[in-house]
Protein backbone atom coordinates (compact mmCIF):
# COMPACT_ATOMS: atom_id res chain seq x y z
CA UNK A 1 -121.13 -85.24 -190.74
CA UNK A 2 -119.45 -83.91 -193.46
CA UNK A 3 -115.22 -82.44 -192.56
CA UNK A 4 -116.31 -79.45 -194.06
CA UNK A 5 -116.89 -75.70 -192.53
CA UNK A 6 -120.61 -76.56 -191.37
CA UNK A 7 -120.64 -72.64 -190.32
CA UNK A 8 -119.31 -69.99 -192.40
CA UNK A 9 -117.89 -67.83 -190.19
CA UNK A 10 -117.87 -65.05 -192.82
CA UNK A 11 -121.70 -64.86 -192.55
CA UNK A 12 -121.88 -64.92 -188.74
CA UNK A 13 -123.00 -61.78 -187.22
CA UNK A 14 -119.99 -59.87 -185.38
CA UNK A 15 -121.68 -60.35 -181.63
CA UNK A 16 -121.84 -64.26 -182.36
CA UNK A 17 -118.53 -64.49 -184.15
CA UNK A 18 -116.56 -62.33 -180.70
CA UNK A 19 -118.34 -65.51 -178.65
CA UNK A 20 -117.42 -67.82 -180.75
CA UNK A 21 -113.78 -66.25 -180.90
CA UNK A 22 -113.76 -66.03 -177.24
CA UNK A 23 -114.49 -69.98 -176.61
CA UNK A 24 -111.70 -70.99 -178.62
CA UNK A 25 -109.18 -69.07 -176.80
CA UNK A 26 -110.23 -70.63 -173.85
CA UNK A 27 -109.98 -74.06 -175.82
CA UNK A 28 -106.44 -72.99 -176.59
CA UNK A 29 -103.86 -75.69 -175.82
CA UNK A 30 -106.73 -78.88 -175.64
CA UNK A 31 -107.40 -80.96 -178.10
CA UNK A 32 -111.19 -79.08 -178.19
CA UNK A 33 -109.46 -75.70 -180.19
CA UNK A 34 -111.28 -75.11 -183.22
CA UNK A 35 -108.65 -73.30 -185.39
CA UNK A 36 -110.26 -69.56 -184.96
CA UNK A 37 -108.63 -67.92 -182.26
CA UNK A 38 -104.93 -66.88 -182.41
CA UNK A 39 -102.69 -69.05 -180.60
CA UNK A 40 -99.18 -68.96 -181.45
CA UNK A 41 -96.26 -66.73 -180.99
CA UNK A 42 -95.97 -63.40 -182.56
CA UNK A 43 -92.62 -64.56 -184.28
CA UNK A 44 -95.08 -67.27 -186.43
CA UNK A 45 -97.76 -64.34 -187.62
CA UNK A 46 -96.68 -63.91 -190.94
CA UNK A 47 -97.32 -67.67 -191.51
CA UNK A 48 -100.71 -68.05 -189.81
CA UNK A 49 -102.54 -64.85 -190.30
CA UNK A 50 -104.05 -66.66 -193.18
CA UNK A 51 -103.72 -70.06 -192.63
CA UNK A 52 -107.09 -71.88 -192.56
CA UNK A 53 -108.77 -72.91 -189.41
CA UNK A 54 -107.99 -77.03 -190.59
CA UNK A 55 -104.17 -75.93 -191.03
CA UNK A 56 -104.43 -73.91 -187.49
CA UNK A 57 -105.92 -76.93 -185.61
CA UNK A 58 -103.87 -79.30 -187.00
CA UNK A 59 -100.37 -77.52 -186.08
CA UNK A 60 -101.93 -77.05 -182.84
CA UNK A 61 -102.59 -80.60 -182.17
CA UNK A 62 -99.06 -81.29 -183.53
CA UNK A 63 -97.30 -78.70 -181.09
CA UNK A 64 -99.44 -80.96 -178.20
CA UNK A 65 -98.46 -84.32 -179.58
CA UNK A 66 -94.89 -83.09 -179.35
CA UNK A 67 -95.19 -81.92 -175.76
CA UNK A 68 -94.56 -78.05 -176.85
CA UNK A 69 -96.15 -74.67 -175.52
CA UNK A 70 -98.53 -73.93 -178.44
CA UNK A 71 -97.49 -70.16 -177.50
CA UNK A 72 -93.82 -70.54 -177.84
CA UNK A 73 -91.18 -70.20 -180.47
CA UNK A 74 -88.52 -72.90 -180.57
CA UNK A 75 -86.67 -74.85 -183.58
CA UNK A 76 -89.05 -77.54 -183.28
CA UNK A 77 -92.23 -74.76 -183.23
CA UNK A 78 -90.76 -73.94 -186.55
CA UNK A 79 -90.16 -77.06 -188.15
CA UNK A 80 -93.91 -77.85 -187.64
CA UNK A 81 -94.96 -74.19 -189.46
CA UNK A 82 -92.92 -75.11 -192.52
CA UNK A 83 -94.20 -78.40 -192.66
CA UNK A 84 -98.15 -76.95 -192.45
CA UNK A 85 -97.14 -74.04 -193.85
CA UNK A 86 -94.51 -73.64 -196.58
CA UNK A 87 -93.98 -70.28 -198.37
């Protein structure tokens, strides 16, 4: 299986993508989150509205490698952004 998108969410009808949507939040803070649904703190938005779902999942998977609330806003929270994220 190819690492690309196998589904492009931009062609998914809006009933299917609000499922889909809804059983990643519920995947939120496992290693099974696909990078859709919204996750971090509020502070962070700016740098993840338009992250892609690869750059979401990873920084997730970081912030539960390093033992952190994937909700939460520390030092540490924002040393991983940067480092997925720089602007």
């Amino acid at each position: 299986m190819s690492k690309k998108n196998l589904l492009n969410l931009e062609t998914v009808p809006m009933e299917a993508l609000r499922a889909i949507y809804e059983v990643d939040k519920g995947f939120i803070g496992t290693k099974s989150y696909m990078g859709i649904a919204c996750f971090w703190n509020n502070e962070y938005r700016s740098f993840l509205g338009d992250a892609s779902m690869a750059t979401r999942k990873n920084m997730h998977l970081k912030f539960l490698a390093g033992r952190l609330d994937v909700s939460a806003a520390s030092p540490m929270h924002l040393k991983i952004l940067k480092y997925f994220c720089p602007q």
